[in-house]
C-alpha atoms as a PDB file:
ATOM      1  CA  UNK A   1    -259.189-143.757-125.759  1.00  0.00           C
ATOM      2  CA  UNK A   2    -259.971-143.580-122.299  1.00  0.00           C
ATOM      3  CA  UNK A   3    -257.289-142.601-119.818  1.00  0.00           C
ATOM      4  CA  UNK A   4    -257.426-144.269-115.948  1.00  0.00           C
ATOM      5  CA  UNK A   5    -255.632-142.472-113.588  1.00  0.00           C
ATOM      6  CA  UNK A   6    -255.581-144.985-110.624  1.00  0.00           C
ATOM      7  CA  UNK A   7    -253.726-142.519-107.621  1.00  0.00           C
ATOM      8  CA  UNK A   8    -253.845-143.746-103.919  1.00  0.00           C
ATOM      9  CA  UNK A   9    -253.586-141.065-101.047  1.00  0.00           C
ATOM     10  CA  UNK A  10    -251.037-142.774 -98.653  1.00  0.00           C
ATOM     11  CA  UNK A  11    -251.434-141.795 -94.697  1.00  0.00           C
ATOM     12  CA  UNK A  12    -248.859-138.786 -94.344  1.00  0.00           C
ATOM     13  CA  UNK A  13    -246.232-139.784 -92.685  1.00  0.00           C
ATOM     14  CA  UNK A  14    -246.199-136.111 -90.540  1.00  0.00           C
ATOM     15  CA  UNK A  15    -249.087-137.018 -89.351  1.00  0.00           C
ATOM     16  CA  UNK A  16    -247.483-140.276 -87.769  1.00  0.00           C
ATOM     17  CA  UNK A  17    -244.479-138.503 -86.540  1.00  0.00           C
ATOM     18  CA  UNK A  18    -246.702-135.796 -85.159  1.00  0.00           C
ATOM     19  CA  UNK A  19    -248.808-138.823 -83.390  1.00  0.00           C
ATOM     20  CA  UNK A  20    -245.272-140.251 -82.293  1.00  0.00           C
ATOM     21  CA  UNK A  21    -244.433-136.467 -81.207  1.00  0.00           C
ATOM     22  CA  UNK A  22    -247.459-135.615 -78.919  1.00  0.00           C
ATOM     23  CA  UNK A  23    -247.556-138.929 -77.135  1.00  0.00           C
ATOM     24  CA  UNK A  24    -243.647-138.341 -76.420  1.00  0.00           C
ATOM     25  CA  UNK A  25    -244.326-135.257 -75.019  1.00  0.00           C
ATOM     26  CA  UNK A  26    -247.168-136.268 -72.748  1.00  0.00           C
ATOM     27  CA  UNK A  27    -244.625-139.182 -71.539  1.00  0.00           C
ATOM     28  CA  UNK A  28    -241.979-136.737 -70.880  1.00  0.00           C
ATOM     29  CA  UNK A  29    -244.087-134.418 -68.888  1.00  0.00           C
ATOM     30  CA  UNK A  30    -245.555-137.504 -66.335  1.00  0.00           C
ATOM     31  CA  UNK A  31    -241.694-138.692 -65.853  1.00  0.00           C
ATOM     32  CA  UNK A  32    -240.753-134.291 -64.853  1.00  0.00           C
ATOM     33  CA  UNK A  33    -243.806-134.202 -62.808  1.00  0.00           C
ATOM     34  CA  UNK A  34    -242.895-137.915 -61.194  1.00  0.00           C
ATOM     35  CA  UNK A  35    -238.884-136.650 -61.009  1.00  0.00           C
ATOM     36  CA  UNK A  36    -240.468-133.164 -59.008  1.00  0.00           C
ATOM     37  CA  UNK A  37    -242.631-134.904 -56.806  1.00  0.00           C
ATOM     38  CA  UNK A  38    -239.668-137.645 -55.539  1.00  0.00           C
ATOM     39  CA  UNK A  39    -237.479-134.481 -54.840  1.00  0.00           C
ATOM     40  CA  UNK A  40    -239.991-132.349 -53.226  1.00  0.00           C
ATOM     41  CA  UNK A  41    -240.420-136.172 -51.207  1.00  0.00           C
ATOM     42  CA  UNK A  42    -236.798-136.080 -50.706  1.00  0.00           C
ATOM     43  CA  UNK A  43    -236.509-132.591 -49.401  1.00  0.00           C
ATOM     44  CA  UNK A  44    -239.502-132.925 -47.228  1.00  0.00           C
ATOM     45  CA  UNK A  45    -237.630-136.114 -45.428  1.00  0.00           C
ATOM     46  CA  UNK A  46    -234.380-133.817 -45.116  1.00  0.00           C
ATOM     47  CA  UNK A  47    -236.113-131.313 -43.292  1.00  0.00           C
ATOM     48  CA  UNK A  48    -237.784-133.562 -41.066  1.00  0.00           C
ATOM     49  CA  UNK A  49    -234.391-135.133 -40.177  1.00  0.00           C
ATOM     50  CA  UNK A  50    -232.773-131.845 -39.203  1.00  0.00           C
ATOM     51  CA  UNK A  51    -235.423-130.874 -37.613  1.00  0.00           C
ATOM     52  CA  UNK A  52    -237.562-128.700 -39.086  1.00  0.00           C
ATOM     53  CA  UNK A  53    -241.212-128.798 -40.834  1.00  0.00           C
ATOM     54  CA  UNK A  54    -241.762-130.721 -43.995  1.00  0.00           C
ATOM     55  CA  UNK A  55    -243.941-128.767 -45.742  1.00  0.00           C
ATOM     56  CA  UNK A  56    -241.505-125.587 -45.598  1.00  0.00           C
ATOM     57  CA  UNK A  57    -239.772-127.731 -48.321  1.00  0.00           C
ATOM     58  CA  UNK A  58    -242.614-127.160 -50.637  1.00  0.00           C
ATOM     59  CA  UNK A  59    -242.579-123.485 -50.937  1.00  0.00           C
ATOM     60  CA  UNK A  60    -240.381-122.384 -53.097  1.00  0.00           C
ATOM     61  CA  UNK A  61    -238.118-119.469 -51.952  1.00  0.00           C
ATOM     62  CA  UNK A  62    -238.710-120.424 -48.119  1.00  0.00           C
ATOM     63  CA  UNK A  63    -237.490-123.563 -48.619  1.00  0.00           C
ATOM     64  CA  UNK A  64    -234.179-121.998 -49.547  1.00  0.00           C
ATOM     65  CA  UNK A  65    -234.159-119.816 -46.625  1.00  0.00           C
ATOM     66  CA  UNK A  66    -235.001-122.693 -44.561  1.00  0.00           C
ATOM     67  CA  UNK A  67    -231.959-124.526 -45.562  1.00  0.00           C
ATOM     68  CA  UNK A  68    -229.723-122.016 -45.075  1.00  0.00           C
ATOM     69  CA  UNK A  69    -230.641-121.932 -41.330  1.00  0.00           C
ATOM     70  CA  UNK A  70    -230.302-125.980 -41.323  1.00  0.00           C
ATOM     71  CA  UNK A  71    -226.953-125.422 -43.073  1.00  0.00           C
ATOM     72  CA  UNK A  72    -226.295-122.761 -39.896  1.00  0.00           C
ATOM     73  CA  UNK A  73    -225.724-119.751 -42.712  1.00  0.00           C
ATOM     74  CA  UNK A  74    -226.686-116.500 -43.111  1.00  0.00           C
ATOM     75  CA  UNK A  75    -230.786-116.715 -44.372  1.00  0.00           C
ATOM     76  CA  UNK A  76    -230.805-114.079 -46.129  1.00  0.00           C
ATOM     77  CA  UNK A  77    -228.458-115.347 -48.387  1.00  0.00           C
ATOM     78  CA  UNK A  78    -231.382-116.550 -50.135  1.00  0.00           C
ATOM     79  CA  UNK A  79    -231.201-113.074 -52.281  1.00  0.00           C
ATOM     80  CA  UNK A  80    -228.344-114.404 -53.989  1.00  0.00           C
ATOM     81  CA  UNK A  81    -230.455-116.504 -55.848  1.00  0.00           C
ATOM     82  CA  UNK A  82    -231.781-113.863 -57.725  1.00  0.00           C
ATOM     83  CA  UNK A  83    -228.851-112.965 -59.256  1.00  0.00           C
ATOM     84  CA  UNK A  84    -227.404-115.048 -61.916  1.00  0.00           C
ATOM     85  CA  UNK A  85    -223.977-116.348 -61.294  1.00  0.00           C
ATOM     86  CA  UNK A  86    -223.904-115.972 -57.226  1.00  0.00           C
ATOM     87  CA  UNK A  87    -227.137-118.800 -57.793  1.00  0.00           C
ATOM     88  CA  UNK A  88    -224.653-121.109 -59.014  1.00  0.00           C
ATOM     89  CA  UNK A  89    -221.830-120.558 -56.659  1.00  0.00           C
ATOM     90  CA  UNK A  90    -224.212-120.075 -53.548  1.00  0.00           C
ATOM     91  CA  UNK A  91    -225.451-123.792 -54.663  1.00  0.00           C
ATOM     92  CA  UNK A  92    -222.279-125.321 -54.677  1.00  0.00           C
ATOM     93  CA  UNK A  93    -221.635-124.114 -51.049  1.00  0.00           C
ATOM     94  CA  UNK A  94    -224.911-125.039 -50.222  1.00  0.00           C
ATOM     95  CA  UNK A  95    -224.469-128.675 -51.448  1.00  0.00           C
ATOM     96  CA  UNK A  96    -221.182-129.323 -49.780  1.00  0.00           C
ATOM     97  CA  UNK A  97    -222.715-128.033 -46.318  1.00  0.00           C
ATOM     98  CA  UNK A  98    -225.810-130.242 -46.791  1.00  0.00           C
ATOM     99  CA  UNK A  99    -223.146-133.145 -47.179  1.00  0.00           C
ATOM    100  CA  UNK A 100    -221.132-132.282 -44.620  1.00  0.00           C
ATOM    101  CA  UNK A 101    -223.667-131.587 -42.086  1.00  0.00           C
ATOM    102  CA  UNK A 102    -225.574-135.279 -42.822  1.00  0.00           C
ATOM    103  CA  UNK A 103    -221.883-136.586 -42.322  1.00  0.00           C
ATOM    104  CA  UNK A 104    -221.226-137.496 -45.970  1.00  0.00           C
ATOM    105  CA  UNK A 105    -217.943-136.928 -47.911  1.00  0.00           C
ATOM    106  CA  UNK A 106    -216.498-134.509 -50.175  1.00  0.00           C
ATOM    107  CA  UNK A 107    -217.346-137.226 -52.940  1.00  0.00           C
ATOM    108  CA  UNK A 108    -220.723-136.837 -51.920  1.00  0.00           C
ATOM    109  CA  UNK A 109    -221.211-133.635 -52.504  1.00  0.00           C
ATOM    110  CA  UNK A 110    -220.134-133.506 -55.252  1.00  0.00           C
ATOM    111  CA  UNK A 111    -222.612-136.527 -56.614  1.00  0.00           C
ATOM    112  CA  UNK A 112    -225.395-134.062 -55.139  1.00  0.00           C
ATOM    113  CA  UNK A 113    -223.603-130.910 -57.078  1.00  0.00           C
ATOM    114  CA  UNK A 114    -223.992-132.995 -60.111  1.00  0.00           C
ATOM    115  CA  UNK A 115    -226.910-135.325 -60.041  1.00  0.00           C
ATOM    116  CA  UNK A 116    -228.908-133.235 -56.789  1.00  0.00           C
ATOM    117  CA  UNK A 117    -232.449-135.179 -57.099  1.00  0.00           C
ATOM    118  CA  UNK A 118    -230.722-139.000 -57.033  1.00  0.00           C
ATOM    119  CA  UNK A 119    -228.579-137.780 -54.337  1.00  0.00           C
ATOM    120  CA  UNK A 120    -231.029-136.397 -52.708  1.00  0.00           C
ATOM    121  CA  UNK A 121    -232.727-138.935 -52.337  1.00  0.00           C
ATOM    122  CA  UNK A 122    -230.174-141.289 -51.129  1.00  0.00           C
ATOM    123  CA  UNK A 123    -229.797-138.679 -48.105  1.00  0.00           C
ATOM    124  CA  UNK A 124    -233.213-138.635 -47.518  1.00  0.00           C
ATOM    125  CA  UNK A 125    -233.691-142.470 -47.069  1.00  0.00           C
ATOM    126  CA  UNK A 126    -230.595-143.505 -45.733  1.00  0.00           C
ATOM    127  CA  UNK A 127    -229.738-144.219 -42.548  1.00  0.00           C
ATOM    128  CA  UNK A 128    -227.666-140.753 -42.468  1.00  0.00           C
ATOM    129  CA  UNK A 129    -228.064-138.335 -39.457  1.00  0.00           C
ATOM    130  CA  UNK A 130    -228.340-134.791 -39.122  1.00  0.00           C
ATOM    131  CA  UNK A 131    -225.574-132.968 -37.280  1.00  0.00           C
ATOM    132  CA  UNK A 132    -225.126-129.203 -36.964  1.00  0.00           C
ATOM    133  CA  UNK A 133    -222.900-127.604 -38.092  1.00  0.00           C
ATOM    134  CA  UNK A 134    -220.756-124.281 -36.701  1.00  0.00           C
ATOM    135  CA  UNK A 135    -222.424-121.099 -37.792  1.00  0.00           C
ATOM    136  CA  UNK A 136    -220.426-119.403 -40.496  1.00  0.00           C
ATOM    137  CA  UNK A 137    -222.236-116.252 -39.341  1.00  0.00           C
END
């Protein structure tokens, strides 16, 4: 006459995945910061080698004007970032002269066009030198 219901409350299994989600996300965001922080390292050392200040790597528009003078082009290209498809274009330029003026090849460039930070990088602690190039002025 009497009835038992025995029911056991199992551990959610969205409250796993949303465990499993948060502690992705906090991994994710330490390897961006760590990925940021080698390139701004990179950038810094490719200033320094063609002769101008580290830390104007850091900012963030003036180190694009910055490396348009290293690159020997017009600096105030730089407002060609700001508009949406000339950004792109104006980067490939600028990776091929960045390349070119370190003494690297065309296959080079386009390894930094495509992967920039490892490439980066590799130009920053290599043995490569810095060597001006003719103003396109």
């Amino acid at each position: 006459m009497y009835s038992y219901n025995y029911t056991y409350d199992y551990p959610s299994s969205a409250a796993g995945a949303g465990i499993f989600a948060g502690f992705f996300t906090f991994f994710m965001i330490l390897v961006v910061i760590a990925c940021v922080v080698l390139v701004y390292i990179a950038q810094w050392k490719i200033f320094k080698k063609a002769g101008k200040e580290g830390w104007k790597a850091l900012i963030p528009i003036y180190n694009t004007y910055t490396l348009l003078q290293i690159l020997n082009m017009e600096p105030l290209l730089c407002l060609l970032t700001m508009i949406p498809f000339a950004n792109f274009m104006l980067g490939i330029v600028m990776n091929v002269k960045l390349a070119k003026s370190f003494g690297k090849t065309t296959g080079f460039a386009v390894g930094l066009i495509l992967l920039g930070p490892i490439f980066q990088m590799i130009l920053a602690f290599s043995d490569a030198k810095y060597k001006q190039l003719p103003s396109s002025k």
